[in-house]
Protein backbone atom coordinates (compact mmCIF):
# COMPACT_ATOMS: atom_id res chain seq x y z
CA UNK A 1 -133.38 -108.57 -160.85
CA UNK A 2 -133.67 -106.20 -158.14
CA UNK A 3 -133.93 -107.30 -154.26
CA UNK A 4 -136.74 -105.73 -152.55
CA UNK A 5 -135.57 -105.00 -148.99
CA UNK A 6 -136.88 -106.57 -146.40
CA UNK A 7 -139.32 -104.38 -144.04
CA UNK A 8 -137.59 -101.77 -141.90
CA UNK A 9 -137.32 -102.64 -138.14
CA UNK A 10 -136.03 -99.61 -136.36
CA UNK A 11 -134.53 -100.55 -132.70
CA UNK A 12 -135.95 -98.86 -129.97
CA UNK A 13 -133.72 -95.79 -129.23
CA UNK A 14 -134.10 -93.36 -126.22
CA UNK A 15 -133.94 -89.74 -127.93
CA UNK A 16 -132.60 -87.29 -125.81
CA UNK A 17 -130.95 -85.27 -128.32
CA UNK A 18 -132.25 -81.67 -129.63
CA UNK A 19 -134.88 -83.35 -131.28
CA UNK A 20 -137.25 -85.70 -132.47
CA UNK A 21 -138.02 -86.17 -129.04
CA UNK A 22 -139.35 -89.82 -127.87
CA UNK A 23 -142.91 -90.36 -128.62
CA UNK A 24 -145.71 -91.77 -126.50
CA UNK A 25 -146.98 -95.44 -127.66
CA UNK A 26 -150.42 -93.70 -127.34
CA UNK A 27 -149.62 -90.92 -130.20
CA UNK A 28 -147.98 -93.64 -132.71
CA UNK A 29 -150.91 -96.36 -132.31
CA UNK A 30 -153.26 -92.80 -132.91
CA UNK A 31 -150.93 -92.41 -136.46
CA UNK A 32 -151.68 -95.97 -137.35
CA UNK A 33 -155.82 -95.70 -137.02
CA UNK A 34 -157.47 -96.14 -139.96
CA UNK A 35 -157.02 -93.28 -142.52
CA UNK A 36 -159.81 -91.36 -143.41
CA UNK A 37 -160.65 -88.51 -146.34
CA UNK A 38 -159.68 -85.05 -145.64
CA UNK A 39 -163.15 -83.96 -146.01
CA UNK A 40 -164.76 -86.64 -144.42
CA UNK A 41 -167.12 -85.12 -141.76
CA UNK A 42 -165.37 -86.80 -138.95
CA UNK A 43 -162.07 -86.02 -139.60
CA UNK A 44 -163.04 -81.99 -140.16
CA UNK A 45 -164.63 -82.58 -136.23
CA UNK A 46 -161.02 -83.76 -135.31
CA UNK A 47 -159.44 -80.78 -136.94
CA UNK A 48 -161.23 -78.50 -135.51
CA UNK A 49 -160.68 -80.06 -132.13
CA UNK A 50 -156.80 -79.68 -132.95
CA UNK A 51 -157.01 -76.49 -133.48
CA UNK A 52 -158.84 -75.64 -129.75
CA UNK A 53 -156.17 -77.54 -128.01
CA UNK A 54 -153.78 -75.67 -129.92
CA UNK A 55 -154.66 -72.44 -128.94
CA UNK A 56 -154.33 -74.09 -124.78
CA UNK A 57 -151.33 -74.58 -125.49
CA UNK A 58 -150.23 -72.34 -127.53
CA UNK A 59 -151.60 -69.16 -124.63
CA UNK A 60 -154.03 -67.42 -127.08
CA UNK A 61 -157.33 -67.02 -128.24
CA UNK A 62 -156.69 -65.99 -131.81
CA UNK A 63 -158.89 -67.24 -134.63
CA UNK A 64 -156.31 -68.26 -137.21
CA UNK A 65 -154.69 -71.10 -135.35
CA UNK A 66 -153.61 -74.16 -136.95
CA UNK A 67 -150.83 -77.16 -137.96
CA UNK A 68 -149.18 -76.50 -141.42
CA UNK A 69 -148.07 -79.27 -143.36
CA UNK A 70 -144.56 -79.65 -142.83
CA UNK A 71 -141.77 -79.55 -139.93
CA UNK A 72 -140.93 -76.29 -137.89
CA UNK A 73 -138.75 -74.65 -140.66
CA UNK A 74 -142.38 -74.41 -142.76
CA UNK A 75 -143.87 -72.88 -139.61
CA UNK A 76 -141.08 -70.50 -139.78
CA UNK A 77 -141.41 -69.59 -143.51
CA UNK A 78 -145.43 -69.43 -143.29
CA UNK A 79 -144.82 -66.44 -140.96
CA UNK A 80 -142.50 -64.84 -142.96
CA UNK A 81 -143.95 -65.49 -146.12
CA UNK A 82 -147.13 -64.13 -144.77
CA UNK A 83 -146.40 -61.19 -143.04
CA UNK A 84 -143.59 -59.85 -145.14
CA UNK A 85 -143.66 -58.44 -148.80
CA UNK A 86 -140.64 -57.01 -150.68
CA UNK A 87 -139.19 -53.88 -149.52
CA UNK A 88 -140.80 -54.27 -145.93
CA UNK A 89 -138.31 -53.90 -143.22
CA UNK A 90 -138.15 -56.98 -140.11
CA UNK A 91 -135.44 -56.47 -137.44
CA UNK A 92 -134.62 -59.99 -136.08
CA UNK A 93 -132.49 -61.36 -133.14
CA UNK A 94 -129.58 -63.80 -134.03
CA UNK A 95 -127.82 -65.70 -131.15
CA UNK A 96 -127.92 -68.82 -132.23
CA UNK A 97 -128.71 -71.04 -136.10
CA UNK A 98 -132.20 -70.32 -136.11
CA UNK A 99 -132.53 -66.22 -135.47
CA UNK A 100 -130.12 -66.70 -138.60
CA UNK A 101 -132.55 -68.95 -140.59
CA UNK A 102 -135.03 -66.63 -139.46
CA UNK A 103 -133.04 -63.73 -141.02
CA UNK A 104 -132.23 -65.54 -144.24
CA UNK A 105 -136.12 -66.93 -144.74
CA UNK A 106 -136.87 -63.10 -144.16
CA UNK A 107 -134.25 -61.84 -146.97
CA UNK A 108 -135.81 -64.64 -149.10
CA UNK A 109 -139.02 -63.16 -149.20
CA UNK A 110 -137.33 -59.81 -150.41
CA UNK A 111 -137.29 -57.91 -146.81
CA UNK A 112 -134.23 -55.88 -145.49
CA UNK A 113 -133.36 -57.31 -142.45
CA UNK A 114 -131.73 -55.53 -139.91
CA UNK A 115 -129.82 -58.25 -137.89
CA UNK A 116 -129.71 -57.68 -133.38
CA UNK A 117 -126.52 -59.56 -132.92
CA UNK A 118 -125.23 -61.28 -129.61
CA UNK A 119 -123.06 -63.81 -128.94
CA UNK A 120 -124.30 -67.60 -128.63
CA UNK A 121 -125.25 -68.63 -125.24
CA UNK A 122 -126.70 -65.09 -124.51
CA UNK A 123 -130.20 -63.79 -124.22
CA UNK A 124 -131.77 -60.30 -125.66
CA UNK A 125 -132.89 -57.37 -123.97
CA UNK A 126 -136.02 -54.99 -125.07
CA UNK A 127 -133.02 -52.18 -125.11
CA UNK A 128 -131.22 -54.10 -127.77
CA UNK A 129 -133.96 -53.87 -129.83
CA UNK A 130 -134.48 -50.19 -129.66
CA UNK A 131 -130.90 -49.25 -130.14
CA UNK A 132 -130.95 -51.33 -133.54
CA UNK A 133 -134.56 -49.73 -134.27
CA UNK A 134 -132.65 -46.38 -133.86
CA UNK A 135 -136.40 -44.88 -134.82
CA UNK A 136 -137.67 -46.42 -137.85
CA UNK A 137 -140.50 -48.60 -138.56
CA UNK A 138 -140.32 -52.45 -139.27
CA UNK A 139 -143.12 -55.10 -140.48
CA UNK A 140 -141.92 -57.24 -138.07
CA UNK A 141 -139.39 -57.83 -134.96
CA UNK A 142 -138.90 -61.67 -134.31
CA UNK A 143 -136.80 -63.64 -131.91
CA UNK A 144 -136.39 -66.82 -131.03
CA UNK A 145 -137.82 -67.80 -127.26
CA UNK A 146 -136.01 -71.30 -127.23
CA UNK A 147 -132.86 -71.05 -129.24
CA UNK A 148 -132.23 -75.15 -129.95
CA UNK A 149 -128.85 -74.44 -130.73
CA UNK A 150 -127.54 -72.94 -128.06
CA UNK A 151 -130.11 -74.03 -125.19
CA UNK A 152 -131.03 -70.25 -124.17
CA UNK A 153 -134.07 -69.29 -122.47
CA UNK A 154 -135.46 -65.98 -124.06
CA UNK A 155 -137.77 -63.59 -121.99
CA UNK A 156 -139.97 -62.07 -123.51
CA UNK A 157 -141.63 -59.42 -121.28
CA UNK A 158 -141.21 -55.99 -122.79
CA UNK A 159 -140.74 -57.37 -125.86
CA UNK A 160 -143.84 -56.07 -127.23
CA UNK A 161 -142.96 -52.30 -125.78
CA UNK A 162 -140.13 -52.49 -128.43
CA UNK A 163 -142.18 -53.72 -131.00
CA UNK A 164 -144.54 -51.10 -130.46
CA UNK A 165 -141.38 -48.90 -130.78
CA UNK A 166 -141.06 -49.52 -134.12
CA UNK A 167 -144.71 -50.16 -135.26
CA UNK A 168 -143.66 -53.56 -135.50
CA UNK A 169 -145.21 -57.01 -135.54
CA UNK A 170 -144.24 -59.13 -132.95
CA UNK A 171 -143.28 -63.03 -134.50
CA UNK A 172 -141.89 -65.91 -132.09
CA UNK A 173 -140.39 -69.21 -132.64
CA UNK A 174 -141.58 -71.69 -129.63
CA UNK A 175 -140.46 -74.96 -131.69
CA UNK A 176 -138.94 -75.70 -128.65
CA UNK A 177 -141.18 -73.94 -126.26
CA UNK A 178 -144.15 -75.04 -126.74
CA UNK A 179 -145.35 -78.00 -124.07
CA UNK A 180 -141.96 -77.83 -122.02
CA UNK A 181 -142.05 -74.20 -120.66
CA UNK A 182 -145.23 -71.31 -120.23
CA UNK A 183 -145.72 -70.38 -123.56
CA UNK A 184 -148.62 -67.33 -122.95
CA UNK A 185 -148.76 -65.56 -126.87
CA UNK A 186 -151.85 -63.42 -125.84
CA UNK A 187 -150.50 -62.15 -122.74
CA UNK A 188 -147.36 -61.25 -124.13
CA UNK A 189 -148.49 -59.60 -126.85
CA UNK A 190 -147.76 -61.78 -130.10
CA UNK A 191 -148.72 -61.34 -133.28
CA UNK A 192 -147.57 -64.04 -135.31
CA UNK A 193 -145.73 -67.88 -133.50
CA UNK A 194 -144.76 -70.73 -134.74
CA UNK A 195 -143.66 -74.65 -133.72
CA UNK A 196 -143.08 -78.05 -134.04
CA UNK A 197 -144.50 -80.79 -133.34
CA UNK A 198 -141.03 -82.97 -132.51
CA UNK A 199 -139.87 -81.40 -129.08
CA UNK A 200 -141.97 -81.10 -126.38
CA UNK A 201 -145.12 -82.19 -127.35
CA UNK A 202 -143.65 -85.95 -128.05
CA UNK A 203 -145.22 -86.54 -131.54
CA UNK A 204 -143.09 -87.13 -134.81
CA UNK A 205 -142.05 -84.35 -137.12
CA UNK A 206 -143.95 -83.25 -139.99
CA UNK A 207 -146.37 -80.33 -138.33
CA UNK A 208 -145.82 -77.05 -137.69
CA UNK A 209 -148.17 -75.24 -135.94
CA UNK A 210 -149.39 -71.47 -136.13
CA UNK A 211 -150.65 -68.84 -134.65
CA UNK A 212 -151.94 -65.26 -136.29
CA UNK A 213 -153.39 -62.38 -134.26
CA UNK A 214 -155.73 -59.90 -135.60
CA UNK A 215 -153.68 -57.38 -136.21
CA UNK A 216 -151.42 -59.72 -138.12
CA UNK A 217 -154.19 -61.28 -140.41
CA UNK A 218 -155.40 -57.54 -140.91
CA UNK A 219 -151.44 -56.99 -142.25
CA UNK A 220 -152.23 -60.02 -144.34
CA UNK A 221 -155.50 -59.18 -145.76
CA UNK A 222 -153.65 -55.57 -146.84
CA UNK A 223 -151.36 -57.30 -148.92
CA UNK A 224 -150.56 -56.21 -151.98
CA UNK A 225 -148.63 -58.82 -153.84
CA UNK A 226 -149.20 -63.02 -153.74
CA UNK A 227 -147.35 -64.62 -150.39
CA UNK A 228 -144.40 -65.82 -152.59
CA UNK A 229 -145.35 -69.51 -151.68
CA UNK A 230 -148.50 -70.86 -153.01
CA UNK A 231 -148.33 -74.14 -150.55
CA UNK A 232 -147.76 -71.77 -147.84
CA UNK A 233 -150.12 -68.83 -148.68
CA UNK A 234 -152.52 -68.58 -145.36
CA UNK A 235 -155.08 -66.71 -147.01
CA UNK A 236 -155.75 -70.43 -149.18
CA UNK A 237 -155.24 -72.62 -145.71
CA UNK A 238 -157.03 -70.86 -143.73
CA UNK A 239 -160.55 -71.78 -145.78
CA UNK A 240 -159.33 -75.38 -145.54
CA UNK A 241 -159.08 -75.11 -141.80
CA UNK A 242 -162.32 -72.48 -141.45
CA UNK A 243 -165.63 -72.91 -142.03
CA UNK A 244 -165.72 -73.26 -146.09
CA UNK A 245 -163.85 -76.27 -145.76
CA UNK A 246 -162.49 -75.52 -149.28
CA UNK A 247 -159.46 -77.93 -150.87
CA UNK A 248 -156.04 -77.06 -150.53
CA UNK A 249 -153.69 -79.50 -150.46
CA UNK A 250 -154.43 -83.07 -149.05
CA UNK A 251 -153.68 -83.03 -144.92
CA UNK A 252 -151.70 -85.35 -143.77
CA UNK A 253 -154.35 -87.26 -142.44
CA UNK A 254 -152.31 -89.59 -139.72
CA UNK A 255 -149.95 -86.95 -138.67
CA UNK A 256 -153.23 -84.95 -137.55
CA UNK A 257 -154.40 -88.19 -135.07
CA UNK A 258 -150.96 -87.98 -133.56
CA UNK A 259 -150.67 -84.48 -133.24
CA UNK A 260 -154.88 -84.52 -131.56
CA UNK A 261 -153.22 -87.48 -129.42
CA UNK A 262 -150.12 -85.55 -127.99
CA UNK A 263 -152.28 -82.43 -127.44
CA UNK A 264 -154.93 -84.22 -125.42
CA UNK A 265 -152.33 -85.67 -123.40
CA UNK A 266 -150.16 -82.66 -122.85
CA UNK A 267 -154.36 -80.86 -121.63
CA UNK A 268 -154.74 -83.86 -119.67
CA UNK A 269 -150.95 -83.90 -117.65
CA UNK A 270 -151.90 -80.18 -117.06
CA UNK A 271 -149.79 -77.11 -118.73
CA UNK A 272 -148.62 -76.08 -115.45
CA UNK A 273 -147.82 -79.97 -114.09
CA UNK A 274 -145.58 -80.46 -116.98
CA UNK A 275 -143.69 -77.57 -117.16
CA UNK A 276 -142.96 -78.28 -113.66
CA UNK A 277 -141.87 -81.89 -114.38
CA UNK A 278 -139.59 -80.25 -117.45
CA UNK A 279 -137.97 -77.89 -114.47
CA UNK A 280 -137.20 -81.01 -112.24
CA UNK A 281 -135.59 -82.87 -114.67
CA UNK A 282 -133.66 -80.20 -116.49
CA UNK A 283 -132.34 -79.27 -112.91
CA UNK A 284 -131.60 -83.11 -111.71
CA UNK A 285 -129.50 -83.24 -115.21
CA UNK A 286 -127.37 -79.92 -114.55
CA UNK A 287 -126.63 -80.91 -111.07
CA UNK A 288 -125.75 -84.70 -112.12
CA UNK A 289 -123.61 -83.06 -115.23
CA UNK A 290 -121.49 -80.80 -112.89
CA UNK A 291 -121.32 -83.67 -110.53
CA UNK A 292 -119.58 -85.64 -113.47
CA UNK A 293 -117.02 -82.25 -113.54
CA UNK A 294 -118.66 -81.17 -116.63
CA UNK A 295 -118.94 -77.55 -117.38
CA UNK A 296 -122.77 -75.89 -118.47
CA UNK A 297 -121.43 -72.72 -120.93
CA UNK A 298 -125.11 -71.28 -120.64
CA UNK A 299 -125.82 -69.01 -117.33
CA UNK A 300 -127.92 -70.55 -114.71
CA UNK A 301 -130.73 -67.67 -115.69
CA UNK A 302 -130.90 -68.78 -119.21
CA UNK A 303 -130.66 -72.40 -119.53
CA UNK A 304 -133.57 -74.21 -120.76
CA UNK A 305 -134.61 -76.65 -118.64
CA UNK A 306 -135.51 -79.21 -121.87
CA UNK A 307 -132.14 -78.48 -123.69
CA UNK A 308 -128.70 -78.50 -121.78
CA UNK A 309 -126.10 -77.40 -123.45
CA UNK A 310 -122.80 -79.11 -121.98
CA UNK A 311 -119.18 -78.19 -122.76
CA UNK A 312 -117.15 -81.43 -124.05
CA UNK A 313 -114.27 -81.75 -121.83
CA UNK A 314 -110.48 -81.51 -123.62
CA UNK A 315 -108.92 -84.30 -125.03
CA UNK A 316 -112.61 -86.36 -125.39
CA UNK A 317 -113.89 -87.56 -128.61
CA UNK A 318 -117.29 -85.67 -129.87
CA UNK A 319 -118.31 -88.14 -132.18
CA UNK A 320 -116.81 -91.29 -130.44
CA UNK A 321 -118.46 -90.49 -127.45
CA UNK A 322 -122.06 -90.11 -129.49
CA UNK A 323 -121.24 -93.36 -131.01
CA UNK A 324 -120.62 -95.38 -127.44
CA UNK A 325 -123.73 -93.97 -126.14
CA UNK A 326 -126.20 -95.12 -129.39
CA UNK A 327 -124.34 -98.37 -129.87
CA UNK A 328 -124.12 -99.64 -125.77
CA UNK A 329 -126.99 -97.42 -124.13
CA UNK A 330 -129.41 -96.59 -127.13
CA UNK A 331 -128.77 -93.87 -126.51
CA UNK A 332 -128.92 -90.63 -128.55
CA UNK A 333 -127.85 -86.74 -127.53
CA UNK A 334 -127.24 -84.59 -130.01
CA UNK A 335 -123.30 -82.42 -131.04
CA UNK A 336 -123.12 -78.64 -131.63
CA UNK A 337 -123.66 -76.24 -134.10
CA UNK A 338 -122.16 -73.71 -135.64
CA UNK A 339 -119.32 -72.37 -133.32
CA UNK A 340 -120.48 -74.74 -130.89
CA UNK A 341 -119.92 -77.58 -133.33
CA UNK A 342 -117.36 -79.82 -131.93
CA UNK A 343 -116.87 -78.03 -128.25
CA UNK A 344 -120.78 -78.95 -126.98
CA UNK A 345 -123.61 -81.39 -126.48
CA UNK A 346 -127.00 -80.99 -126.51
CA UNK A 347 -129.18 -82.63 -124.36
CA UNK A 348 -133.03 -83.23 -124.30
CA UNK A 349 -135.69 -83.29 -121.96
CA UNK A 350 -138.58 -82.66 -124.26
CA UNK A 351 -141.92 -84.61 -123.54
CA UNK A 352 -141.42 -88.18 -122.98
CA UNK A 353 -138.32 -87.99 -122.71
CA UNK A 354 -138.18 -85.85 -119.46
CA UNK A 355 -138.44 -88.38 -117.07
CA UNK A 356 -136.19 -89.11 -113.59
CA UNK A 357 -135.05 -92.53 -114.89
CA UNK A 358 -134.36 -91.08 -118.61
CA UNK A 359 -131.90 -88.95 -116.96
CA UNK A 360 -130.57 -91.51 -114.43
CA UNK A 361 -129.86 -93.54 -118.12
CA UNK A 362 -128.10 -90.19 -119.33
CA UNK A 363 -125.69 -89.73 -116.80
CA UNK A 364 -124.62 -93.37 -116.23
CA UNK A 365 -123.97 -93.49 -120.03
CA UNK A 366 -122.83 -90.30 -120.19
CA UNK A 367 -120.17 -91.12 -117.53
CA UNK A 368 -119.25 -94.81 -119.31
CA UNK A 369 -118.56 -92.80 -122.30
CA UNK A 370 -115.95 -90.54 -120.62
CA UNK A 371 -114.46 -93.55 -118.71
CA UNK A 372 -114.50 -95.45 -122.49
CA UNK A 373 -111.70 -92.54 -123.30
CA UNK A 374 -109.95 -91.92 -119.93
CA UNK A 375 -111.32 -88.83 -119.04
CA UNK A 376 -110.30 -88.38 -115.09
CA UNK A 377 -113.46 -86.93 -114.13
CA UNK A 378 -115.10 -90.17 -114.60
């Protein structure tokens, strides 16, 4: 006979890697409410209500606004998937692993994709755009404005000149963006965004949400083929989330509480209050990190302040360093990627877990850890 397990009983972990981020008790006892239909009338009021605070946050006033049903990578492929048919052109910026997801999910949906290259750890310029433009239209230009891989800081002013260049769309990730720095779509002249709900906005993964200008539903509505992906096909959502109200695919109903519960408490902390508090902490960290003798690979003009990228010293242990944190301190932060992998941490501030005494924890573990191996500077 097979032994049913007993119930799982996670231990209480402090997440301060690239994300999930921690969440606030208030968003998981919102999850664990009562569940209601997906067309009951009082759960359409709460969607609609998600939606509003989205836009807050989210710096724009555009119509088509809403969560998607799934984690930032279905954010990223909605856009795609809905702005791009085969044989249209999208120019994107790769520094880092997701301006190259955002490339492949582009190729995917049968685009040519002209990749803006530069190295990890560095930010683009409007220029850099141009030059690869070199004079022809695209469907889209996209770049990432919080590369999580890397920890850069991506500025987007004059961004939209060079979209305009190339009779482009304009499409931003802001997975990690959104609630920890100014996110301002309208003002910066966005088309199409996309995020998650994991990072800064302290609720668990599963949402991803959206953000459509005009113009870009107007590219939409001129489609000529099927978006590729029925599940992700915005011209089907969007009557779910409008006022028809017509079936789509059955929300996640609970995942919707949390995510009305983090946005209301992300409004009520203020937008410009908590980006403030994510630019003291992310500061306090840096300075504590170099006062440990550890190097920060990202220039003091790009680093985000809710994802520090830290150089792992010679001779230490990735992994067993990872390990002594989680197992002593409960502690997690999170290794590289891709040429990073192995030579660099990542650490996060996102939400809840930017807090003074969160990174107090971080640097007295973090300097344990070293001491665990040897490492002088400890």
């Amino acid at each position: 006979m097979n032994q049913v397990p007993a119930p799982h009983a996670p231990p209480q972990r402090t997440l301060m890697g690239p994300g999930p981020s921690d969440v606030e008790d208030a968003v998981l006892q919102a999850m664990a409410r009562p569940t209601l239909g997906h067309l009951d009338p009082l759960f359409l009021e709460l969607m609609d209500e998600v939606a509003a605070m989205l836009r807050q946050v989210m710096g724009t006033e555009n119509r088509l606004t809403l969560p998607m049903s799934g984690t930032g990578s279905a954010g990223m492929e909605t856009v795609f998937a809905n702005l791009l048919q085969p044989g249209d052109a999208a120019l994107v910026g790769v520094n880092g692993v997701f301006g190259t997801r955002m490339a492949e999910v582009a190729r995917r949906c049968g685009a040519e994709v002209v990749e803006v290259k530069k190295d990890w750890g560095q930010a683009f310029t409007p220029d850099d755009f141009v030059r690869a433009a070199a004079g022809r239209s695209f469907r889209v230009l996209a770049l990432v404005h919080a590369e999580t891989s890397t920890g850069v800081w991506q500025d987007v002013s004059g961004m939209r000149e060079a979209a305009d260049g190339c009779a482009a769309l304009l499409a931003l990730d802001t997975v990690t963006s959104v609630g920890g720095v100014e996110v301002a779509l309208d003002a910066w002249g966005v088309d199409a965004a996309y995020s998650g709900t994991q990072k800064c906005l302290s609720c668990p993964p599963g949402l991803a949400p959206v953000t459509f200008s005009a113009r870009a539903e107007k590219v939409m509505q001129q489609r000529t083929q099927p978006v590729q992906s029925w599940y992700l096909d915005l011209s089907l959502i969007a009557r779910y989330w409008g006022g028809e109200r017509a079936y789509h695919h059955t929300a996640p109903i609970n995942m919707l509480y949390g995510l009305h519960e983090a946005l209301r408490l992300t409004l009520l902390e203020g937008l410009p209050a908590r980006w403030l508090r994510h630019a003291r902490n992310g500061a306090a960290l840096c300075t504590g990190l170099q006062a440990l003798g550890l190097e920060l690979p990202v220039a003091p003009e790009l680093r985000l302040p809710q994802l520090t990228v830290v150089r792992i010293p010679e001779g230490v242990d990735d992994a067993r360093v990872r390990a002594f944190l989680l197992n002593e301190f409960g502690l997690e932060i999170g290794g590289g990627l891709g040429p990073m992998a192995g030579n660099c941490w990542r650490i996060g501030l996102m939400g809840a877990a930017s807090r003074r005494a969160k990174v107090e924890l971080c640097l007295q573990a973090l300097q344990a850890a070293l001491a665990d191996q040897g490492h002088p500077a400890a």
